[in-house]
N, C-alpha and C. Protein backbone atom coordinates (compact mmCIF):
# COMPACT_ATOMS: atom_id res chain seq x y z
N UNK A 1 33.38 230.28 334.20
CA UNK A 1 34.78 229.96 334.43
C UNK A 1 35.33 229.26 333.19
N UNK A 2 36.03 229.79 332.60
CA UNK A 2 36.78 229.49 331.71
C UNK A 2 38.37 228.57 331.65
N UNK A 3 37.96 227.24 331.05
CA UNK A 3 39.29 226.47 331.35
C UNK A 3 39.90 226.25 330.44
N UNK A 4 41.52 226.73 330.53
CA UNK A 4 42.48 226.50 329.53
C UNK A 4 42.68 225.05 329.51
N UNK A 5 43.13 225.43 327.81
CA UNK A 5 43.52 223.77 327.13
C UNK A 5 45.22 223.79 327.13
N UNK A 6 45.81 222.74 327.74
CA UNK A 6 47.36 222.93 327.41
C UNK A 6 47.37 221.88 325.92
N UNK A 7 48.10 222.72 324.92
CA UNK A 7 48.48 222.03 323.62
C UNK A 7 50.15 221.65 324.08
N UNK A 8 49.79 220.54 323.13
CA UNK A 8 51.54 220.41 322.93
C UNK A 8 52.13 221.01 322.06
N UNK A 9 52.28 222.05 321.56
CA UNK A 9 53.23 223.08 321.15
C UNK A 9 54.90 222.76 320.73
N UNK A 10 55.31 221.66 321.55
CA UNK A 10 56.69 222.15 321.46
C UNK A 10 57.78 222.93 322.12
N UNK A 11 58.64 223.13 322.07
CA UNK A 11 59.49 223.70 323.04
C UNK A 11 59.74 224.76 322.22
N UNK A 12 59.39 225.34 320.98
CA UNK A 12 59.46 226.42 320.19
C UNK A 12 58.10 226.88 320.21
N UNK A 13 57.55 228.03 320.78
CA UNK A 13 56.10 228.56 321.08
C UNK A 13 55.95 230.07 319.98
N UNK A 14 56.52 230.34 319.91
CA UNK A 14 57.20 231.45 318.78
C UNK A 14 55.36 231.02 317.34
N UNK A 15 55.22 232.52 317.55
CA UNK A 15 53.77 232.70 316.41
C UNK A 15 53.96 233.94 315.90
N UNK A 16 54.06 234.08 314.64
CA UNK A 16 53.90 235.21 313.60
C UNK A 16 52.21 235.42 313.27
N UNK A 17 51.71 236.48 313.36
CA UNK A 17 50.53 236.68 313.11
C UNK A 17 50.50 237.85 311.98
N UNK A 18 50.08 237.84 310.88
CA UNK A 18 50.60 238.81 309.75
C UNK A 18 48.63 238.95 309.43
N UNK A 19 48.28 240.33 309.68
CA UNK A 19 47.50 241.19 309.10
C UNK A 19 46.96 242.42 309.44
N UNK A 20 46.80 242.93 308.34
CA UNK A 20 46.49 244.37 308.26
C UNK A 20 44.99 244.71 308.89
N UNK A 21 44.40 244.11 309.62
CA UNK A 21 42.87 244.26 310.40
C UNK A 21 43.81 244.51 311.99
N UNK A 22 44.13 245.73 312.36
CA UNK A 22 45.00 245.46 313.66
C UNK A 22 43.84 245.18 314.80
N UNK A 23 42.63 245.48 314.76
CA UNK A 23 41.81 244.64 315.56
C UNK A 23 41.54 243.27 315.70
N UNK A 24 41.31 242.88 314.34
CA UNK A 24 41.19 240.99 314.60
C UNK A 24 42.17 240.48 314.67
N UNK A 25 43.77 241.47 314.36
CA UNK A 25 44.95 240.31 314.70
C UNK A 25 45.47 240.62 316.24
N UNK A 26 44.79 242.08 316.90
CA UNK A 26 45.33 242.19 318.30
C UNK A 26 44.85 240.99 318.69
N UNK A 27 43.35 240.75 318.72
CA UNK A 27 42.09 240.06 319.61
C UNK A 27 42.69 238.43 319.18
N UNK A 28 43.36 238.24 317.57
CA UNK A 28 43.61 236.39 317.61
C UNK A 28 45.01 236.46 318.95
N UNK A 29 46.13 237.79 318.66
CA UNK A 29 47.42 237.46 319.65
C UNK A 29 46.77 237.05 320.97
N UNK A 30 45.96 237.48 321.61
CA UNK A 30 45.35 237.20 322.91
C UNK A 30 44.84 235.87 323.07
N UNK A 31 43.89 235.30 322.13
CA UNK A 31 43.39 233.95 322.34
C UNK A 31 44.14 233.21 322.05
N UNK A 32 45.38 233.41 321.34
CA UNK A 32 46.60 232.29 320.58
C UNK A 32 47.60 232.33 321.94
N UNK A 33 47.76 233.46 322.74
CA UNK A 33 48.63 233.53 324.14
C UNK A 33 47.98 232.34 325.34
N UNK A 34 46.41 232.68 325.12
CA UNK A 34 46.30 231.95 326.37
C UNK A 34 46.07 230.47 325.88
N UNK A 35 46.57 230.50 324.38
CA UNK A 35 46.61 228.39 324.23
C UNK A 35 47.89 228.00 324.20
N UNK A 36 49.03 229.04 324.64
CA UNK A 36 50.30 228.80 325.31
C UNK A 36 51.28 229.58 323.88
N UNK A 37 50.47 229.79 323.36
CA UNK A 37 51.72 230.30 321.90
C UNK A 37 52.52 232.45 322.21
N UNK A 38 53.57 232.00 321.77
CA UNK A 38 53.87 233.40 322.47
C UNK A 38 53.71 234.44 320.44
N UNK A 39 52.93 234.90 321.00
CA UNK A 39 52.59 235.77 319.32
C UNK A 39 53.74 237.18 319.25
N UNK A 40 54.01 237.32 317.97
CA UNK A 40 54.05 238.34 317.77
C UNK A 40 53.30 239.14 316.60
N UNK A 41 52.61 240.40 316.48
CA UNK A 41 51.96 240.85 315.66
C UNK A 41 52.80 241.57 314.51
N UNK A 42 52.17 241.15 313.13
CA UNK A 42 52.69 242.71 311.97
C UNK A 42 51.87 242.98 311.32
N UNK A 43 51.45 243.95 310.66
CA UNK A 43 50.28 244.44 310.02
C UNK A 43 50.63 244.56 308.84
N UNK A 44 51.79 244.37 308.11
CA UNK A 44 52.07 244.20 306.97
C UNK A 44 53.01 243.67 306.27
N UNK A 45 53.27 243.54 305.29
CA UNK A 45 53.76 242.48 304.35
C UNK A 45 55.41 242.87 304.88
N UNK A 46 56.04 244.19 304.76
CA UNK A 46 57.31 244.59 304.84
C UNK A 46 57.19 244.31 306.51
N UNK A 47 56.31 244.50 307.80
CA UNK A 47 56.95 244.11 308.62
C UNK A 47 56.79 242.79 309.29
N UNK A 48 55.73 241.61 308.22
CA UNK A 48 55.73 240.31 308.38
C UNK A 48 57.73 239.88 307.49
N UNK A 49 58.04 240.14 306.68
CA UNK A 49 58.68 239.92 306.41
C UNK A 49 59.95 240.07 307.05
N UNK A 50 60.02 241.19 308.11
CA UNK A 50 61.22 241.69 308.45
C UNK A 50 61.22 240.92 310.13
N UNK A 51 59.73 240.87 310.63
CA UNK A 51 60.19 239.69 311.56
C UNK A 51 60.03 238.45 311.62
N UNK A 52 60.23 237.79 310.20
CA UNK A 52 60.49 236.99 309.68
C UNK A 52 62.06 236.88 309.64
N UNK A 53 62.60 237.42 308.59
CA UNK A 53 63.98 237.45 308.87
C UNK A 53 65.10 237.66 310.64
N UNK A 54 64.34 238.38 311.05
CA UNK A 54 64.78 238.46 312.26
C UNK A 54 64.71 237.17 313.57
N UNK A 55 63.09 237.01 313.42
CA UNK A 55 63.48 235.90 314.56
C UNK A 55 62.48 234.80 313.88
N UNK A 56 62.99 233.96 313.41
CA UNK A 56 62.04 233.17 312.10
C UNK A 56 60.87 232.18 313.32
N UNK A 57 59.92 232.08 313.04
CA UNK A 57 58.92 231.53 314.50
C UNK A 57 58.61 229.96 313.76
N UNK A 58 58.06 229.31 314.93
CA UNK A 58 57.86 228.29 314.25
C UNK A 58 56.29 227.86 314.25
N UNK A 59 55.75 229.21 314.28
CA UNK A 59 54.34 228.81 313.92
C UNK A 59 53.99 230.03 312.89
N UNK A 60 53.23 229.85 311.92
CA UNK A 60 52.93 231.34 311.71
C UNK A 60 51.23 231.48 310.94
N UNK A 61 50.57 232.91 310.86
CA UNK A 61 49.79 233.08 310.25
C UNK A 61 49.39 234.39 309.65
N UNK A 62 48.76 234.12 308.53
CA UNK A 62 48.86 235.12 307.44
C UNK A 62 48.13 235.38 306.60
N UNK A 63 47.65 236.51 306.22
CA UNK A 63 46.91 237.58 305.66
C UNK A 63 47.25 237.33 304.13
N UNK A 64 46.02 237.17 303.13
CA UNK A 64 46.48 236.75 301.95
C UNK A 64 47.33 238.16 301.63
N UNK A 65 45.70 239.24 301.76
CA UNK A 65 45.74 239.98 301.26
C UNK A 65 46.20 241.29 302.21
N UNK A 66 47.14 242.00 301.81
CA UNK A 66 47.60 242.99 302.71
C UNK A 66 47.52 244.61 302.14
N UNK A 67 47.88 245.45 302.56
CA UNK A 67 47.69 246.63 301.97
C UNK A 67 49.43 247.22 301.10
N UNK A 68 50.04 246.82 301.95
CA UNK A 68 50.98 246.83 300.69
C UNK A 68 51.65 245.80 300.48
N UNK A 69 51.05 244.67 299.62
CA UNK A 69 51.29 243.71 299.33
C UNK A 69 50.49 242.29 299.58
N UNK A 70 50.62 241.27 299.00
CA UNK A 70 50.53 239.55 299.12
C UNK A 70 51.25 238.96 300.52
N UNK A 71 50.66 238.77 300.83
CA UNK A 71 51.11 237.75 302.16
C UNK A 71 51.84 236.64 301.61
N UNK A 72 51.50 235.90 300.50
CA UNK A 72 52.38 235.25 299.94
C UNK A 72 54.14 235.41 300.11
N UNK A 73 54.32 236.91 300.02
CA UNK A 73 55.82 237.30 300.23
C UNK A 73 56.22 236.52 301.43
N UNK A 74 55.53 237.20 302.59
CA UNK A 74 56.13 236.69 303.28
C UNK A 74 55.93 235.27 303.79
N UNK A 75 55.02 234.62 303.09
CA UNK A 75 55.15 232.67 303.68
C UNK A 75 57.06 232.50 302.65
N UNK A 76 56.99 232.97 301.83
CA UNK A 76 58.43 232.51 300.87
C UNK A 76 59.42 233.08 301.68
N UNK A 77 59.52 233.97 302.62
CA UNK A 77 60.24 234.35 303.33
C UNK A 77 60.54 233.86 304.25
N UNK A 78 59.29 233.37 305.04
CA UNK A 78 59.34 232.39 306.42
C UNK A 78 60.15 230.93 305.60
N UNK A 79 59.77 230.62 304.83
CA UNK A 79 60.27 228.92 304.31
C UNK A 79 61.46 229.19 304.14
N UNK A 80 62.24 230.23 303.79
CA UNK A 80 63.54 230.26 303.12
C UNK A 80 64.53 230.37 304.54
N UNK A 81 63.83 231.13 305.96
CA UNK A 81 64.40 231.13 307.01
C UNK A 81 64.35 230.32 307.74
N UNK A 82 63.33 229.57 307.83
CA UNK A 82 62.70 228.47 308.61
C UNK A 82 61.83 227.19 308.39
N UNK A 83 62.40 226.61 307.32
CA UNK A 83 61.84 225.60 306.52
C UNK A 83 60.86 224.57 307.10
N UNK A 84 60.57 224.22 308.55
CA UNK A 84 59.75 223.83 309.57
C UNK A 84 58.72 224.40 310.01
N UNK A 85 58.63 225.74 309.72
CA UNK A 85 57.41 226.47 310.03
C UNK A 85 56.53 226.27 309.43
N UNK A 86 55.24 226.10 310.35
CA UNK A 86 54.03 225.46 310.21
C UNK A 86 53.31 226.95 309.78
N UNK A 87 52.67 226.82 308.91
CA UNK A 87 52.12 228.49 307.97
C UNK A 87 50.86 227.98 307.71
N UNK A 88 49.46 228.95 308.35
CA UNK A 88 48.64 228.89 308.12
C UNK A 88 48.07 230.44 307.35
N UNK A 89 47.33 230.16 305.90
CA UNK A 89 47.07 231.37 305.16
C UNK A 89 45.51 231.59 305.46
N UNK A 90 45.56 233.05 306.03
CA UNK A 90 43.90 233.06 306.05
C UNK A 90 43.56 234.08 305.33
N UNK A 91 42.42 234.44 305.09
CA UNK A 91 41.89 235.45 303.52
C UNK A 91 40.56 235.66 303.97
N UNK A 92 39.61 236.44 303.81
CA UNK A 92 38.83 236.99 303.35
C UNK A 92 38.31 236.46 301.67
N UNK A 93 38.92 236.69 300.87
CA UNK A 93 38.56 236.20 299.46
C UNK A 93 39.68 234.90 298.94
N UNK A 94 38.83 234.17 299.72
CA UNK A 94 38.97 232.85 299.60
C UNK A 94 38.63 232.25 297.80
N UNK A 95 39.80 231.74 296.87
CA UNK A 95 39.93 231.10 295.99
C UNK A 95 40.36 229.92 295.60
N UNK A 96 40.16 229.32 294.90
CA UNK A 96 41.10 228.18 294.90
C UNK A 96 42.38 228.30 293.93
N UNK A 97 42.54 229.23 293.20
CA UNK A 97 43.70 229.58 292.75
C UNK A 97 44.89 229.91 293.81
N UNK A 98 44.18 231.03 294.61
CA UNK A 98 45.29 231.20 295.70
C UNK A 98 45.44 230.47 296.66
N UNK A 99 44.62 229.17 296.82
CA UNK A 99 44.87 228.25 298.36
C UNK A 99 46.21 227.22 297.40
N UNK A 100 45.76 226.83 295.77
CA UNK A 100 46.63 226.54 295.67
C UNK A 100 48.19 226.89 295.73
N UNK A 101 48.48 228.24 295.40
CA UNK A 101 49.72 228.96 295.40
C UNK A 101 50.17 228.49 296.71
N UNK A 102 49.26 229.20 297.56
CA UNK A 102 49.86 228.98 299.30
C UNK A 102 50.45 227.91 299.62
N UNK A 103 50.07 226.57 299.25
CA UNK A 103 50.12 225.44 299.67
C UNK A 103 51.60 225.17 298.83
N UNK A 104 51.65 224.90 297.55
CA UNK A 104 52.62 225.09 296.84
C UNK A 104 53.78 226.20 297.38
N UNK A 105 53.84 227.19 297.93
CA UNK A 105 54.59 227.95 298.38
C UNK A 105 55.06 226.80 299.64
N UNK A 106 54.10 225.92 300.71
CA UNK A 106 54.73 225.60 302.07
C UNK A 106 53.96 225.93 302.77
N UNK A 107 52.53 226.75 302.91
CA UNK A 107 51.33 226.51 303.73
C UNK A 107 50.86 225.60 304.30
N UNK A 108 50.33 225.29 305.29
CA UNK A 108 49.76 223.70 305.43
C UNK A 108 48.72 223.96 305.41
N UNK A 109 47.75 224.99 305.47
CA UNK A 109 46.70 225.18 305.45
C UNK A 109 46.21 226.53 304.68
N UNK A 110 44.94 226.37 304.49
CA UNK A 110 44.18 228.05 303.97
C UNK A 110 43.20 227.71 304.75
N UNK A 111 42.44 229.06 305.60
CA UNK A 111 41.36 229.48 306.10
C UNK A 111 40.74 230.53 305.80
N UNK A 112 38.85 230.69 305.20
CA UNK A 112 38.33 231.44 305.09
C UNK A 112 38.32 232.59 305.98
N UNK A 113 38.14 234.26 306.36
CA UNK A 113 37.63 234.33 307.16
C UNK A 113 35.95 234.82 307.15
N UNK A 114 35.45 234.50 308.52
CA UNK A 114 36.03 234.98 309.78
C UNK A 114 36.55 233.70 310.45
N UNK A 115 37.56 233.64 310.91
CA UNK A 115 38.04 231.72 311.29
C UNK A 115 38.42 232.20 312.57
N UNK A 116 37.92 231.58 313.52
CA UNK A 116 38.09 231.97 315.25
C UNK A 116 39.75 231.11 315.76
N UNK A 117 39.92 231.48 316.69
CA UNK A 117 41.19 230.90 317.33
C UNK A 117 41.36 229.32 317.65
N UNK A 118 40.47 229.08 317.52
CA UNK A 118 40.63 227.16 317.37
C UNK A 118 40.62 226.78 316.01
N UNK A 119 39.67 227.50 315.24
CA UNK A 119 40.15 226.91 313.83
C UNK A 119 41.67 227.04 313.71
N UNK A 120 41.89 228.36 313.85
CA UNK A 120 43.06 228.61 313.85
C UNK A 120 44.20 227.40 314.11
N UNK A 121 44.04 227.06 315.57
CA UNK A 121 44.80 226.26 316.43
C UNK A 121 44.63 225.08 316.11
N UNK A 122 44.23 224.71 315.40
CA UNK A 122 43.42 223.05 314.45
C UNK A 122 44.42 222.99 313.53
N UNK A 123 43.85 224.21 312.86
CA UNK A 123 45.32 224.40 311.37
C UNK A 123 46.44 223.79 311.56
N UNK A 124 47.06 224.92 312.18
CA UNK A 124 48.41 224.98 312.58
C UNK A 124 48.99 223.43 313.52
N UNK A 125 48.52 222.94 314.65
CA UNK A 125 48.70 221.54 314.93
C UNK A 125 47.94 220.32 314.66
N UNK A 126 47.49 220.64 313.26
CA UNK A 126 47.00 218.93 312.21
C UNK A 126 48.13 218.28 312.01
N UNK A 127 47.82 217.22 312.44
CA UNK A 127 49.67 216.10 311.86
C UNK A 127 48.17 215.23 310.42
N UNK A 128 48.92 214.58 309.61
CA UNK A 128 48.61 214.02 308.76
C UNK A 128 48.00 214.59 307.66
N UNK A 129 47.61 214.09 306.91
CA UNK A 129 46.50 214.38 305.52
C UNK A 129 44.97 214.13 304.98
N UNK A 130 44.37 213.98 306.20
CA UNK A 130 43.21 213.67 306.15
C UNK A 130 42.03 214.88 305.80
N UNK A 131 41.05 214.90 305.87
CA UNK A 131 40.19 215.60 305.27
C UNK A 131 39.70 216.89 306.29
N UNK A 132 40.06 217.96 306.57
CA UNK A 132 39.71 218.86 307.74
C UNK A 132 37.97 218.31 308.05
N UNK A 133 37.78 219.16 309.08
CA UNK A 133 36.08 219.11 308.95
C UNK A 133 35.16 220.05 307.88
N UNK A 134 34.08 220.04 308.18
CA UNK A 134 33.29 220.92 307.02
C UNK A 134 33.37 221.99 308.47
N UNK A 135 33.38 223.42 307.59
CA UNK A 135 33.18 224.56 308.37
C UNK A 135 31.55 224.73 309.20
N UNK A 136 31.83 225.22 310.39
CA UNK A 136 30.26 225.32 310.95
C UNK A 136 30.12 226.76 310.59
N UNK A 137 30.09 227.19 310.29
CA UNK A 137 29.41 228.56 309.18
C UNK A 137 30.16 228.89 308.44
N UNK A 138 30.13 228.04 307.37
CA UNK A 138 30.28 228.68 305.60
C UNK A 138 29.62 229.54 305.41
N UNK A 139 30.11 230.14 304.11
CA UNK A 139 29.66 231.36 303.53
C UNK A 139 28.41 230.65 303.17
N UNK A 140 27.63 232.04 302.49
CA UNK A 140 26.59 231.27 301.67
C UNK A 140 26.67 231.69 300.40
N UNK A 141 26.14 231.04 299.65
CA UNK A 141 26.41 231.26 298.00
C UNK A 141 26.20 232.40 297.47
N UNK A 142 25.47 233.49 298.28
CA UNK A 142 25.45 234.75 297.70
C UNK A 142 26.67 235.27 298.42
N UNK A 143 27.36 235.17 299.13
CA UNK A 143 28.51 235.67 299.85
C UNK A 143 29.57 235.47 298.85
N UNK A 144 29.55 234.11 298.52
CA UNK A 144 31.01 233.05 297.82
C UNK A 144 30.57 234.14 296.56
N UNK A 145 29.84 233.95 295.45
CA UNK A 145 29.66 234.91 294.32
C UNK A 145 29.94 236.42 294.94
N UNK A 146 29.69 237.27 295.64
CA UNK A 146 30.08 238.36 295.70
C UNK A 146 31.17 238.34 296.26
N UNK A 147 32.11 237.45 297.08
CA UNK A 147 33.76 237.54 297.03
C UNK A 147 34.25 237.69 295.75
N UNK A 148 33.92 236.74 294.65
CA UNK A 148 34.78 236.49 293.41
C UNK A 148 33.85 237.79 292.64
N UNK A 149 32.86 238.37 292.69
CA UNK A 149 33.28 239.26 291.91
C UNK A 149 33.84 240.98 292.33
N UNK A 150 33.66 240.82 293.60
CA UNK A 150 35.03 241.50 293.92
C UNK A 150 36.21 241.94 293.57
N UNK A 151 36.39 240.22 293.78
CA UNK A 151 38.14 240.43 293.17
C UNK A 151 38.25 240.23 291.69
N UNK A 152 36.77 239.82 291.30
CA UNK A 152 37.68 240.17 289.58
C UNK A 152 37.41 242.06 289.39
N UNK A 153 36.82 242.33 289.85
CA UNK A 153 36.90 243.80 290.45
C UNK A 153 37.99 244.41 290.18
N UNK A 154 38.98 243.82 291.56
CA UNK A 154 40.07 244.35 291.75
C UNK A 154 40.93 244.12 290.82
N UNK A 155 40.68 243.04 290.69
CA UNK A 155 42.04 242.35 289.45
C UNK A 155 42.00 243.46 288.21
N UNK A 156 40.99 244.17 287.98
CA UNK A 156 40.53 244.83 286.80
C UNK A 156 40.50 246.14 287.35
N UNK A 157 40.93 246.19 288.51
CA UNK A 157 41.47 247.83 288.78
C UNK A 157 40.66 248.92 288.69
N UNK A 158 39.15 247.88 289.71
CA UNK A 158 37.77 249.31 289.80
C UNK A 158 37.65 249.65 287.91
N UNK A 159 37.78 248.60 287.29
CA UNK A 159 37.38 249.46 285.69
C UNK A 159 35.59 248.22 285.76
N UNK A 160 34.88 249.08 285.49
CA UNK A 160 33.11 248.21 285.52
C UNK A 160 33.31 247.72 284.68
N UNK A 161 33.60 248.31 283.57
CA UNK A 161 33.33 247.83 282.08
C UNK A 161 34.23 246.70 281.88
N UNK A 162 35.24 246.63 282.26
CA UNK A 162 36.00 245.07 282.29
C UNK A 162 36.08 244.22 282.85
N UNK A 163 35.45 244.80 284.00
CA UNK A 163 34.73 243.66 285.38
C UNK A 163 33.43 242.71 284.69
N UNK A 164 32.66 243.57 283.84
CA UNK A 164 31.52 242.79 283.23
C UNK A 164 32.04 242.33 282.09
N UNK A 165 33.18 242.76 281.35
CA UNK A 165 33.05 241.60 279.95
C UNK A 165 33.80 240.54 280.63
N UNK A 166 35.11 240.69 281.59
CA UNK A 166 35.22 239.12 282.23
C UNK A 166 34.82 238.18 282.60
N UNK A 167 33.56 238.92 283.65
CA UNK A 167 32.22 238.16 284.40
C UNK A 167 30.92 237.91 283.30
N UNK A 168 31.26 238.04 282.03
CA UNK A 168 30.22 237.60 280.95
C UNK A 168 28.76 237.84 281.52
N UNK A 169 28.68 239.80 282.35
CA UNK A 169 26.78 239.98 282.25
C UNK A 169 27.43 241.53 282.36
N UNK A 170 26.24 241.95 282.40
CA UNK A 170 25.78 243.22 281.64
C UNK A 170 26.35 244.35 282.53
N UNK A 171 26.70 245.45 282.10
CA UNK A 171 27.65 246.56 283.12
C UNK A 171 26.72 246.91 284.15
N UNK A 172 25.26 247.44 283.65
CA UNK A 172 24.46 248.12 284.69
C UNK A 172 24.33 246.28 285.81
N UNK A 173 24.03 245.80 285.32
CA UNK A 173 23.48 244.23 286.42
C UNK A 173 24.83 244.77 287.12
N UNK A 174 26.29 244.60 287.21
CA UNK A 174 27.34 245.22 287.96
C UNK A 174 27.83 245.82 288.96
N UNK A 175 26.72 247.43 287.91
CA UNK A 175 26.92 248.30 289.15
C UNK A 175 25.70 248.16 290.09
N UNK A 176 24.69 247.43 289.90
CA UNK A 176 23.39 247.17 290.62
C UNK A 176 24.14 246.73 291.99
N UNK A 177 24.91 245.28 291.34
CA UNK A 177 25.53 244.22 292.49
C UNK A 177 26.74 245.10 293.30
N UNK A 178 27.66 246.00 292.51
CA UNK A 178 28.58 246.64 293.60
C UNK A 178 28.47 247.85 294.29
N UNK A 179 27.02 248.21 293.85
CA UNK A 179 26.36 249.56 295.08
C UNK A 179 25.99 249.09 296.14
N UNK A 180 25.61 247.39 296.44
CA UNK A 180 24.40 246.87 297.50
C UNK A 180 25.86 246.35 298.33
N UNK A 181 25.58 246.04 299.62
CA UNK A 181 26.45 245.82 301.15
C UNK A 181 26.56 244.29 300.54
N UNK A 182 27.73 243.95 301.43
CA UNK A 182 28.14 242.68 301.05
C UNK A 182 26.99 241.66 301.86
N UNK A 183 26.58 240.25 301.16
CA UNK A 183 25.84 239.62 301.90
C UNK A 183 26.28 239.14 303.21
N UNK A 184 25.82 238.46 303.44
CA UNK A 184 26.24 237.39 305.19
C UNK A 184 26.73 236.24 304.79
């Protein structure tokens, strides 16, 4: 038997959920409904943005990385409509370049994923500035290194050969590391 938690929320229950995984963002709208938040889903940047403009929410969360486009767009979108909205950024390739942007944009938070619906719900209603907790399953260091070289990967537009003179080691060591499954 499963017992709901009533949060205090507010009299504005309104949740933007922005990502392109339409399975893990159906499955967060469901666990974010039954902690009283009324969600709405978008799977991408043009239609986080557009129900953004439309009915600006006062909770929201968001996909760094989207398929057409930065999630970033739309946190600058939410702030410009709704300057109170509480914006939590979650990612997959977690950096500290981009947690800074986010935050600087009006984020209150960045979350690794996979981040379950209470992290979630932690995020989004933290009052103050204190130190979050330490995550109960962090990556592990072979995980954290094969995120970042990923994305210097991407940043380098699938080219190997410029993926390794950025990452200062050898092309074949490279393609060794981007033939093998991502770690745990």
């Amino acid at each position: 038997m499963t017992e709901e938690i009533k949060l205090d929320l507010g009299s504005d229950c309104s949740l933007l959920l922005v990502d392109d995984d339409e399975v893990f963002v159906r499955r967060l709208a469901k666990a974010m409904e039954k902690r009283g938040f009324l969600p709405e889903v978008a799977v991408s940047v043009t239609a986080g943005k557009a129900a953004a403009r439309v009915r600006p929410p006062a909770y929201a969360v968001v996909d760094l990385r989207l398929e057409d486009g930065n999630g970033l767009d739309v946190v600058e979108t939410l702030r410009e409509r709704r300057p109170d909205c509480r914006i939590v950024v979650l990612t997959g390739y977690g950096a500290i370049a981009t947690a800074v942007a986010a935050v600087k944009i009006g984020a209150l938070d960045y979350l690794s994923k996979p981040a379950d619906a209470n992290e979630v719900t932690h995020a989004l209603l933290a009052k103050g500035s204190g130190l979050p907790p330490p995550p109960e399953n962090p990556m592990s260091a072979d995980r954290v290194r094969w995120e970042h070289i990923q994305r210097v990967y991407e940043m380098c537009e699938r080219n190997v050969s410029e993926t390794a003179r950025r990452l200062n080691m050898h092309r074949r060591t490279l393609q060794r590391i981007l033939a093998k499954r991502s770690p745990r």
